[in-house]
C-alpha atoms as a PDB file:
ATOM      1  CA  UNK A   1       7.699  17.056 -22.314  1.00  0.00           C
ATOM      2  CA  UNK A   2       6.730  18.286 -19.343  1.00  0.00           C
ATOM      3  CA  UNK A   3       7.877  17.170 -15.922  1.00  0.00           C
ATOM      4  CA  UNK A   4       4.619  16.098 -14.392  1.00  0.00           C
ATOM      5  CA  UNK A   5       4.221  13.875 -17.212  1.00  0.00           C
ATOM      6  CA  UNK A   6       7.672  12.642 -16.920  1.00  0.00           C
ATOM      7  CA  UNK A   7       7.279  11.990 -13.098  1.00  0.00           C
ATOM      8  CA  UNK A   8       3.953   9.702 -13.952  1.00  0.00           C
ATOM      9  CA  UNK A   9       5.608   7.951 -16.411  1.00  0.00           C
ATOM     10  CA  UNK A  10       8.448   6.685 -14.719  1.00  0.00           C
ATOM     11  CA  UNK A  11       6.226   6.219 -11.311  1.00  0.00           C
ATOM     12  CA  UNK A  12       4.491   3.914 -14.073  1.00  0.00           C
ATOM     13  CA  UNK A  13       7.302   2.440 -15.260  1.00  0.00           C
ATOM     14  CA  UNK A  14       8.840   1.691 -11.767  1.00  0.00           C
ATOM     15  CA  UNK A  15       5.348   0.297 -10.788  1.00  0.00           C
ATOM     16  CA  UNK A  16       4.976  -2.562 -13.698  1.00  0.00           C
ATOM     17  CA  UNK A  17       8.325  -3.944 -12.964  1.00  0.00           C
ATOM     18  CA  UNK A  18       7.373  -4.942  -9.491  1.00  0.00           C
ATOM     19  CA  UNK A  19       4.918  -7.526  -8.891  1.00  0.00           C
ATOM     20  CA  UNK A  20       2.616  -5.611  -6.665  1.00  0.00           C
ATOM     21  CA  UNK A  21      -1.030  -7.171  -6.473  1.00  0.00           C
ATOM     22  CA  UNK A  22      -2.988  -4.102  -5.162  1.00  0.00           C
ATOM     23  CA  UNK A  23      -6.493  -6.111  -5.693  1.00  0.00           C
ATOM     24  CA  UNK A  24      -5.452  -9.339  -4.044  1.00  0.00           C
ATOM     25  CA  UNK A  25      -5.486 -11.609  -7.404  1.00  0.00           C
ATOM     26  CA  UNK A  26      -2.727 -13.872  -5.722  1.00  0.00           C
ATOM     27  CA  UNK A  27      -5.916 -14.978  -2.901  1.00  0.00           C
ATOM     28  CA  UNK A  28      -9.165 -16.847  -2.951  1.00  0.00           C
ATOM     29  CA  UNK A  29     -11.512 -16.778  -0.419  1.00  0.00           C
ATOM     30  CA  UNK A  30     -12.119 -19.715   1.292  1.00  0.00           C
ATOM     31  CA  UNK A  31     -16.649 -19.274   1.937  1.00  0.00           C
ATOM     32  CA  UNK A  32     -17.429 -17.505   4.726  1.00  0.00           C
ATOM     33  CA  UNK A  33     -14.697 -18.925   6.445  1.00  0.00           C
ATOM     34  CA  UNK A  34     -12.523 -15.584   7.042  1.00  0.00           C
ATOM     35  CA  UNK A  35      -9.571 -17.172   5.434  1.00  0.00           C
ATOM     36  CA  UNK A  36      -8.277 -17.051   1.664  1.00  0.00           C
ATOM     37  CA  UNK A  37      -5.563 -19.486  -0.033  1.00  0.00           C
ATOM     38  CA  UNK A  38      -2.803 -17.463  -1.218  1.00  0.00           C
ATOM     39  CA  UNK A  39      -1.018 -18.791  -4.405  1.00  0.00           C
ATOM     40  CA  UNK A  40       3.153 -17.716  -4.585  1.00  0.00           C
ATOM     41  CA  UNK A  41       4.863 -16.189  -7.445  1.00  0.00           C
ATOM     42  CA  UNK A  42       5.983 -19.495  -8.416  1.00  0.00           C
ATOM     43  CA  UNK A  43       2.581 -20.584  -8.859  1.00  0.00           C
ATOM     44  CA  UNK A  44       3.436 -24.149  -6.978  1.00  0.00           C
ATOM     45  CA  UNK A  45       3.586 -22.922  -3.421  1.00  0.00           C
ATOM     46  CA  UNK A  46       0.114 -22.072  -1.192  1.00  0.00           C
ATOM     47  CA  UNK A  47      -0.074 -20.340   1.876  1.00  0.00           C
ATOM     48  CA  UNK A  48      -3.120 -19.896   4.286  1.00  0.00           C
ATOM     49  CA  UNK A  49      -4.032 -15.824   5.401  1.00  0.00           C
ATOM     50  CA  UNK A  50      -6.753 -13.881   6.773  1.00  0.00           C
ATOM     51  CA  UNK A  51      -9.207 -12.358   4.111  1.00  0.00           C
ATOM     52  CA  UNK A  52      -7.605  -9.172   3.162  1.00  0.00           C
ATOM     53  CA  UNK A  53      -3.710  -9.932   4.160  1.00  0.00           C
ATOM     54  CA  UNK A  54      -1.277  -9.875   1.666  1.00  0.00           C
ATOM     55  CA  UNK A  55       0.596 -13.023   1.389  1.00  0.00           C
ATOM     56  CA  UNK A  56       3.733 -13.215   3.844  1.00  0.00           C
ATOM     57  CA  UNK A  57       5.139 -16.432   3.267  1.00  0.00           C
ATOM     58  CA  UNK A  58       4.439 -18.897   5.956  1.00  0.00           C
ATOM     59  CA  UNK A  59       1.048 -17.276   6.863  1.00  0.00           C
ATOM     60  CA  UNK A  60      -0.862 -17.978   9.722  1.00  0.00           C
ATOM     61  CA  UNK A  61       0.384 -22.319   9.425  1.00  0.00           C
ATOM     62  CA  UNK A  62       3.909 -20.930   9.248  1.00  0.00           C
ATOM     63  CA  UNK A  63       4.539 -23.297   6.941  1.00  0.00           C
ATOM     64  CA  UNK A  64       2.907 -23.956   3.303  1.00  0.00           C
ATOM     65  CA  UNK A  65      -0.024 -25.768   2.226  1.00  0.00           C
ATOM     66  CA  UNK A  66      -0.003 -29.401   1.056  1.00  0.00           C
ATOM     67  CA  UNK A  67      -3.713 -30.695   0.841  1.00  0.00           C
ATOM     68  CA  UNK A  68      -6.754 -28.552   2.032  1.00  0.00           C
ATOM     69  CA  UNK A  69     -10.292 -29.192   2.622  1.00  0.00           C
ATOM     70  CA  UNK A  70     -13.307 -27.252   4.223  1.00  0.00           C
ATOM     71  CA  UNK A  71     -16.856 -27.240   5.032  1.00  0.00           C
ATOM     72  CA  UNK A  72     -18.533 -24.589   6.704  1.00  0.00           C
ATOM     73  CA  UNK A  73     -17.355 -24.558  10.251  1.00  0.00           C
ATOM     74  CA  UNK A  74     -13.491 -25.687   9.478  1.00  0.00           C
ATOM     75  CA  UNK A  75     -10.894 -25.817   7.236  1.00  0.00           C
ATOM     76  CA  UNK A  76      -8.493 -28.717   7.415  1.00  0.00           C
ATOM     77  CA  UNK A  77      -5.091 -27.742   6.050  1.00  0.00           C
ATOM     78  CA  UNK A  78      -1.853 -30.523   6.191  1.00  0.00           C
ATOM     79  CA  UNK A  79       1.084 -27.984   6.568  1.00  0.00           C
ATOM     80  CA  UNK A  80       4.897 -27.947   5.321  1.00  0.00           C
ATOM     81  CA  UNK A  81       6.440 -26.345   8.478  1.00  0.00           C
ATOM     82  CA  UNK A  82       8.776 -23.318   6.832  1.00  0.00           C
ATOM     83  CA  UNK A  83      10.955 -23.633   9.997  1.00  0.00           C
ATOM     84  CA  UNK A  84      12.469 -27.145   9.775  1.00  0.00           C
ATOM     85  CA  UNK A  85      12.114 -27.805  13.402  1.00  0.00           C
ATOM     86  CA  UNK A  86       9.078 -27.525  13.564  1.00  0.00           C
ATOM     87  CA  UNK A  87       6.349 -30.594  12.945  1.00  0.00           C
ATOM     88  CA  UNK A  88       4.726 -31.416   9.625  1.00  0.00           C
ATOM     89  CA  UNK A  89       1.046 -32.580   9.908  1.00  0.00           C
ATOM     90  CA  UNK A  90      -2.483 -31.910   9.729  1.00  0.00           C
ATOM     91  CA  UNK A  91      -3.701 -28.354  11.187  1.00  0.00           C
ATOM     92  CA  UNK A  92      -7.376 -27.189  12.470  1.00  0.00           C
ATOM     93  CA  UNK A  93      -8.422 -23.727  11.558  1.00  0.00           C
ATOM     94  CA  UNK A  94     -11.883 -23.080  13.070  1.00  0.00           C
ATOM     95  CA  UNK A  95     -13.520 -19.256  14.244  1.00  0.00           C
ATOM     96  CA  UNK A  96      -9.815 -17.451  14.172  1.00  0.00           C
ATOM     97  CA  UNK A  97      -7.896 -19.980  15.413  1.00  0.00           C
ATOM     98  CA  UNK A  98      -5.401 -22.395  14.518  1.00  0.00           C
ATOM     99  CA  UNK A  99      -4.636 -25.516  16.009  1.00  0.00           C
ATOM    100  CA  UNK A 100      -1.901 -28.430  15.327  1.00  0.00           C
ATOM    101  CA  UNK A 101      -0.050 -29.965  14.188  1.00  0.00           C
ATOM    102  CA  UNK A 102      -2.558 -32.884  15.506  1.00  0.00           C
ATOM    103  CA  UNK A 103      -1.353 -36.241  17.214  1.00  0.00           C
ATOM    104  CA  UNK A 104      -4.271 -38.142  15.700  1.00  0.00           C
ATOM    105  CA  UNK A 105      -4.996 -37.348  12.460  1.00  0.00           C
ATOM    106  CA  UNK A 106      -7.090 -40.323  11.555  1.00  0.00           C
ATOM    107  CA  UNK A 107      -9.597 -39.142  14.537  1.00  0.00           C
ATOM    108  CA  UNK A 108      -9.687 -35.848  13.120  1.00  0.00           C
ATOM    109  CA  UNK A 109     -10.517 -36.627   9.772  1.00  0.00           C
ATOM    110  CA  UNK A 110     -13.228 -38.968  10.908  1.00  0.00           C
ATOM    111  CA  UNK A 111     -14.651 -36.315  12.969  1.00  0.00           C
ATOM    112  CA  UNK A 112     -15.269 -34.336   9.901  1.00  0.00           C
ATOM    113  CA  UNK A 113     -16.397 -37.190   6.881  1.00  0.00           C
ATOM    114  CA  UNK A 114     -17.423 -34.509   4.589  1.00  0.00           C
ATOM    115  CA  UNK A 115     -13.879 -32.531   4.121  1.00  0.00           C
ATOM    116  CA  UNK A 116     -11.832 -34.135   1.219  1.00  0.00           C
ATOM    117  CA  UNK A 117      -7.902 -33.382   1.487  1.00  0.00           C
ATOM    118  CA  UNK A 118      -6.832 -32.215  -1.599  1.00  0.00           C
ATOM    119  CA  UNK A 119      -3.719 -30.527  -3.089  1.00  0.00           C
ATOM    120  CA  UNK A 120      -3.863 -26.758  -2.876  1.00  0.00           C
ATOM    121  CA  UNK A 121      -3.945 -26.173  -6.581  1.00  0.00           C
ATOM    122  CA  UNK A 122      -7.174 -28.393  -7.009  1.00  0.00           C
ATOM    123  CA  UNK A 123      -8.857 -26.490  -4.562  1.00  0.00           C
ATOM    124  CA  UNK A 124      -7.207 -22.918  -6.133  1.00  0.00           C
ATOM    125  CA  UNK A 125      -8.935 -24.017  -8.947  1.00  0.00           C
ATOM    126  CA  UNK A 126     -12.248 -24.863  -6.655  1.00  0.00           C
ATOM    127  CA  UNK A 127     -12.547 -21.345  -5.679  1.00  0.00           C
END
């Protein structure tokens, strides 16, 4: 056999035995918002990135997602903090930026009536 061939194969081989997503399949895009929900290996575990990152657990909350909702100016995203000492709660992602946890959540979520929390693997399913 010769050693080109050889060299492919095993570059192949090497290749299927990691779990490498080259055309972002582990993402959604979230509308125009910039932002995609990234689904973990374990299928149970939801991070928030910018369109085009690969996921890097925590993502741009630091922490994973618990309920999500969105219309088309924000995204409302109620975070698992990955570093323990930092707070839980309800984040703001609007235009690139990312705000929270909030103090108030009730007054956010009646600033924005038409975003439904709802658990990241509803809304994986949404997209």
């Amino acid at each position: 056999m010769p050693v080109r061939l050889l060299v492919v194969l095993a570059c192949a081989a090497s290749l299927s035995a990691c779990q490498v997503d080259l055309l972002g399949g582990d993402c959604r895009k979230i509308g125009g918002s910039g932002y995609s929900l990234c689904m973990a290996e374990d299928n149970a575990t939801f991070y928030l990135e910018p369109n085009g990152v690969s996921p890097s657990g925590g993502g741009v909350l630091e922490g994973t997602v618990t309920s999500i909702g969105w219309d088309a100016r924000v995204i409302l995203v109620r975070r698992r903090a990955i570093f323990r000492g930092d707070p839980d709660g309800l984040m703001i992602v609007a235009k690139g930026t990312v705000d929270g946890p909030v103090a108030d959540e009730a007054s956010l979520l009646k600033a924005y009536p038409a975003i439904t929390l709802v658990a990241p693997n509803k809304a994986w399913d949404a997209l």
